[in-house]
Protein backbone atom coordinates (compact mmCIF):
# COMPACT_ATOMS: atom_id res chain seq x y z
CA UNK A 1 -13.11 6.52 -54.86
CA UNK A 2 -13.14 10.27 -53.73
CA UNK A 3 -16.12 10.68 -51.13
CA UNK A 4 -18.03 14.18 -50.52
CA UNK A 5 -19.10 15.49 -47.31
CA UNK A 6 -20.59 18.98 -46.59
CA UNK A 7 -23.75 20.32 -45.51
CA UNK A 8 -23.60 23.15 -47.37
CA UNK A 9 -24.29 23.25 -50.99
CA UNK A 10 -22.19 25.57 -52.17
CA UNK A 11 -19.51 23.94 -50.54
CA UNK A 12 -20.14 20.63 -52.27
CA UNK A 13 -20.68 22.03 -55.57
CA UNK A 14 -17.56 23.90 -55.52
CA UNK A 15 -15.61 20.40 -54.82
CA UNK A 16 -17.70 18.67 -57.26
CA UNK A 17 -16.83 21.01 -59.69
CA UNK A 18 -12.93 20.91 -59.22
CA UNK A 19 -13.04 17.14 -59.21
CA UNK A 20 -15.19 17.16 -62.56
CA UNK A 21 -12.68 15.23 -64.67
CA UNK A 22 -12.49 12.14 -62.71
CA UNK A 23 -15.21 9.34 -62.52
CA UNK A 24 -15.28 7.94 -59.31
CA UNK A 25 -16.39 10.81 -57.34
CA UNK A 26 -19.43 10.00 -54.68
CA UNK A 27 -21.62 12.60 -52.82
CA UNK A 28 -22.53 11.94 -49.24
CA UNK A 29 -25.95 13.02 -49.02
CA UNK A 30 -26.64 16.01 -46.49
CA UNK A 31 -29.17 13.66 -44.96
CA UNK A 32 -27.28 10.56 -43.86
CA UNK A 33 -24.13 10.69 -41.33
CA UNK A 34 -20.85 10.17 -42.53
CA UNK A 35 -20.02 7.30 -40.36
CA UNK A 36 -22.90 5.05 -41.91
CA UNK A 37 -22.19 6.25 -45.60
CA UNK A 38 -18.80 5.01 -45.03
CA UNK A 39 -19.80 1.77 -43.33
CA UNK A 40 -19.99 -0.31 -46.54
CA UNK A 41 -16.55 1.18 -48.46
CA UNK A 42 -12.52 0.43 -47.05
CA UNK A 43 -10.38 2.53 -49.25
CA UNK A 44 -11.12 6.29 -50.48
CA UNK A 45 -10.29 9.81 -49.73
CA UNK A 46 -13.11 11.43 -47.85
CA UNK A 47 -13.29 15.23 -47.86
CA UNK A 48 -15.09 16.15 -45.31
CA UNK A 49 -16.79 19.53 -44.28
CA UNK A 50 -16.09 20.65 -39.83
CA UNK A 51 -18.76 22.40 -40.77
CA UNK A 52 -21.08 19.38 -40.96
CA UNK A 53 -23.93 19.19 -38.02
CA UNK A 54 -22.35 15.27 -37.49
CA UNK A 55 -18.98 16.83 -37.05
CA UNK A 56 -19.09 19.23 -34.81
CA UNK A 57 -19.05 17.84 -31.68
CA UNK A 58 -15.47 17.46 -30.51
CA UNK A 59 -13.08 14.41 -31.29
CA UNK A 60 -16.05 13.18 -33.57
CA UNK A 61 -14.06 13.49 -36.84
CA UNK A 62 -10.76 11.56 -34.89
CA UNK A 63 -13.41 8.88 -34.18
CA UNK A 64 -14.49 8.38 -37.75
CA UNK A 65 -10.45 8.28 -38.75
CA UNK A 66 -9.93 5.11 -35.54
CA UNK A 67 -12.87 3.40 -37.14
CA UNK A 68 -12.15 3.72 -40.76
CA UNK A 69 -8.02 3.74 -40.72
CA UNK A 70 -7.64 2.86 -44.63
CA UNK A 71 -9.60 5.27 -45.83
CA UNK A 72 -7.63 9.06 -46.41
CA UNK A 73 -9.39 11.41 -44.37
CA UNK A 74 -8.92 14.79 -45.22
CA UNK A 75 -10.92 17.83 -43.15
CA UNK A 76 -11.89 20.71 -44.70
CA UNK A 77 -12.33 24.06 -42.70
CA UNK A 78 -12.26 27.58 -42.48
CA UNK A 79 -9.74 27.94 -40.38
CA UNK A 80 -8.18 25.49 -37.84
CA UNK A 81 -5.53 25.71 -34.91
CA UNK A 82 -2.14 24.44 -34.49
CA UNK A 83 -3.80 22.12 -31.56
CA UNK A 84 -7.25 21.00 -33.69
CA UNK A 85 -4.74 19.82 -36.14
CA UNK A 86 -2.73 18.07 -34.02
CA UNK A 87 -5.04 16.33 -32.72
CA UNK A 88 -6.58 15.09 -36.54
CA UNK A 89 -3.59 14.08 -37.70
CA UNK A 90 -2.32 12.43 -34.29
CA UNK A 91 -5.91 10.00 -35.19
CA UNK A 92 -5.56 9.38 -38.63
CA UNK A 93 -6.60 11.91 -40.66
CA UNK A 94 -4.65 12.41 -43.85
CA UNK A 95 -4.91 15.81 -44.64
CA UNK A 96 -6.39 19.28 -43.61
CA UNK A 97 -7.62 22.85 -46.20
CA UNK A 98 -9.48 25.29 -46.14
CA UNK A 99 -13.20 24.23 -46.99
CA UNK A 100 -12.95 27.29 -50.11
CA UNK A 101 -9.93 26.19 -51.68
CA UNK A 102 -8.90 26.58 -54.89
CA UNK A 103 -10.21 24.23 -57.53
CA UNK A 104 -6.54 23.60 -58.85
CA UNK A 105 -5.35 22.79 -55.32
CA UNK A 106 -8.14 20.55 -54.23
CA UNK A 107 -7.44 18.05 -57.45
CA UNK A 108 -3.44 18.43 -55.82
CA UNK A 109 -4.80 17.72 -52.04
CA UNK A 110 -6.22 14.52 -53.97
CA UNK A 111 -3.33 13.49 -55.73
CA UNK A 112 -1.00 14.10 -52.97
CA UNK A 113 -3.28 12.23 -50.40
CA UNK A 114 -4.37 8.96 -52.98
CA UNK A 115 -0.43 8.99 -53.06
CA UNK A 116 -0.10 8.11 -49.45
CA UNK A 117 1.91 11.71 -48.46
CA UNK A 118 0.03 13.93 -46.02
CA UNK A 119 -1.51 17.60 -47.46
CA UNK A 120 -0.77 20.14 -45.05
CA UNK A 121 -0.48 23.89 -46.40
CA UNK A 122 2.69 25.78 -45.36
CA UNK A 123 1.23 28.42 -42.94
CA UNK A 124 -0.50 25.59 -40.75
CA UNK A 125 2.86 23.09 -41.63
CA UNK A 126 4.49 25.79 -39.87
CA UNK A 127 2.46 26.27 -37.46
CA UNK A 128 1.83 22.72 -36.60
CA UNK A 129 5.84 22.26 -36.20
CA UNK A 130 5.89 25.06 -33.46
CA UNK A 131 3.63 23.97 -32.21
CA UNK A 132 4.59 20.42 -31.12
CA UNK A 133 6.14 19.88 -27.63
CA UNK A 134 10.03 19.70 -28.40
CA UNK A 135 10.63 16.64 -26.47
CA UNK A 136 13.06 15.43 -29.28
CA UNK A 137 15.81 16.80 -27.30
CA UNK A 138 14.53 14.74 -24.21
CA UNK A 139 15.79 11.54 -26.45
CA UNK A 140 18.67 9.97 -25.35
CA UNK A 141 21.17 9.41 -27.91
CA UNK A 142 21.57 5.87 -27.70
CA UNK A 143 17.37 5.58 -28.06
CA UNK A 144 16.67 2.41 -30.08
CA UNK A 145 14.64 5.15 -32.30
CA UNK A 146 17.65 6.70 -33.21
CA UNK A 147 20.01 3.80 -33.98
CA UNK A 148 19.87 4.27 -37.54
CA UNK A 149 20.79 7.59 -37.78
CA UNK A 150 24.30 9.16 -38.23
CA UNK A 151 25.37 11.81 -36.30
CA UNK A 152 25.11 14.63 -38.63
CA UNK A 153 21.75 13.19 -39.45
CA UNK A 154 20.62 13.41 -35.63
CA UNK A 155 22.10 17.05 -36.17
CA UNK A 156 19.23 17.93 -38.31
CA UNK A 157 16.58 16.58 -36.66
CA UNK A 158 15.92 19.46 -33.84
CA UNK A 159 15.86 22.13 -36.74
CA UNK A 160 13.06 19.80 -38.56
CA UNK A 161 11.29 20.03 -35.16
CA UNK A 162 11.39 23.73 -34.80
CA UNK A 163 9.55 23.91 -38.29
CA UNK A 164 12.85 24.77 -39.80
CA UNK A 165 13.42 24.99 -44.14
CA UNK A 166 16.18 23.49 -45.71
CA UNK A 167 17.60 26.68 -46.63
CA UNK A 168 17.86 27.90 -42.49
CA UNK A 169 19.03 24.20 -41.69
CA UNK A 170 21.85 24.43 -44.48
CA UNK A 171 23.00 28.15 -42.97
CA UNK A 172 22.75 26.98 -38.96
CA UNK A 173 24.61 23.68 -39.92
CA UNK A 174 27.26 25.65 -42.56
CA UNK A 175 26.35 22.83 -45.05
CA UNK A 176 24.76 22.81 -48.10
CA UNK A 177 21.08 23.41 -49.03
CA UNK A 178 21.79 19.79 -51.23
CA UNK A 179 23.34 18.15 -47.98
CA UNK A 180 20.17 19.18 -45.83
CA UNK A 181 17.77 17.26 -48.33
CA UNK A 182 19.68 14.15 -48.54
CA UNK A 183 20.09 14.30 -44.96
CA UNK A 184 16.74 14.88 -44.09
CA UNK A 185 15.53 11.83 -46.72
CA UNK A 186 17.66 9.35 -45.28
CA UNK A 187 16.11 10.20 -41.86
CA UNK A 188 12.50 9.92 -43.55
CA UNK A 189 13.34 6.78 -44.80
CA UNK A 190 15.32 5.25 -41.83
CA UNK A 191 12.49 5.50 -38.88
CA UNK A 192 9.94 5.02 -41.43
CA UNK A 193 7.86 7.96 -42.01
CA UNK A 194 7.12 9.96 -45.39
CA UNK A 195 7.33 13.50 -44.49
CA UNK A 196 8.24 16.22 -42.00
CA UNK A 197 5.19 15.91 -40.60
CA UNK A 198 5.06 12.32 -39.37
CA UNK A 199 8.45 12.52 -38.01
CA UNK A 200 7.87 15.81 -35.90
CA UNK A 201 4.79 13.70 -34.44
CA UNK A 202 6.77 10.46 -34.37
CA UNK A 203 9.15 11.78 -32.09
CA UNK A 204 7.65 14.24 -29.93
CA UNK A 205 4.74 11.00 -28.72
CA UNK A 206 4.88 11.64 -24.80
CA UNK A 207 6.12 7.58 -25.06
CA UNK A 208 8.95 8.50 -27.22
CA UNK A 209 10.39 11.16 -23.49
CA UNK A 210 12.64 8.94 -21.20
């Protein structure tokens, strides 16, 4: 089930439109809160509209991801900072882009989110990385967190921080572009995680410092 949420037509009729070919697509109407149209439903991908009078109000949206955690949130904005995002993904959300997006790349956001992966474009991915206190180094290396890891493996992990590509990992480390993806997939799979963005946050929670 895909679920709709924006106050503004145009908005909605642009997502309905992209999401034409599938048949389980349900419109939130303008007139009831989000919260209570999602009260009866616990699985989905909600797009929903910061726009939205019901969402305005700060940490609102994080609420409705705490109450509804198996349901894949994804926001939809104009624009949104480094921090804002932070904070959404930090509380559940699944997902964040930009409210007009294309029709082609909101039926990807969809797929990639039903999938279980996060959807987070590469300016804000970027952005998001730098963004995040770099307390990674503040690990200890015997950390139960990092038990699994191999050296080279713990090697990689403050470029992934720093928002780094595979490409600048593979020239600072004098390895292979190749090496640097199996590297960085073992660590995904080790502590648990499915992408860079999970494990940035993973290890940079203000429980993970000693």
């Amino acid at each position: 089930m895909i679920f709709l949420y924006s106050h503004d037509e145009t908005v909605r009729a642009r997502w309905e439109e992209a999401l034409s070919e599938r048949d389980d697509v349900q419109v939130v109407s303008a007139e009831q809160p989000l919260a209570a149209a999602l009260a009866g439903f616990t699985e989905g991908v909600v797009l929903a509209d910061l726009a939205a009078d019901d969402l305005k109000s700060p940490g609102r949206l994080e609420a409705l991801c705490r109450v509804h955690p198996a349901k894949h949130l994804v926001a939809a904005y104009v624009t949104l900072s480094p921090a804002q995002a932070i904070d959404l993904f930090q509380a559940g959300a699944r997902g964040y882009c930009n409210r007009y997006i294309r029709a082609e790349l909101l039926v990807e956001v969809v797929r990639v989110v039903e999938a279980g992966e996060v959807w987070v474009g590469e300016q804000l991915m970027s952005g998001l990385l730098r963004a995040l206190p770099r307390s990674v180094n503040a690990i200890a290396a015997d950390h139960p967190l990092l038990a699994p890891l191999t050296d080279r493996e713990r090697d990689v992990i403050p470029y992934i921080i720093n928002g780094m590509g595979n490409k600048l990992i593979a020239r600072e480390l004098a390895i292979t572009e190749r090496t640097v993806k199996a590297h960085v997939s073992s660590i995904l799979h080790k502590l648990g995680v499915t992408d860079r963005m999970q494990l940035a946050m993973l290890l940079t929670r203000p429980e993970q410092n000693l």
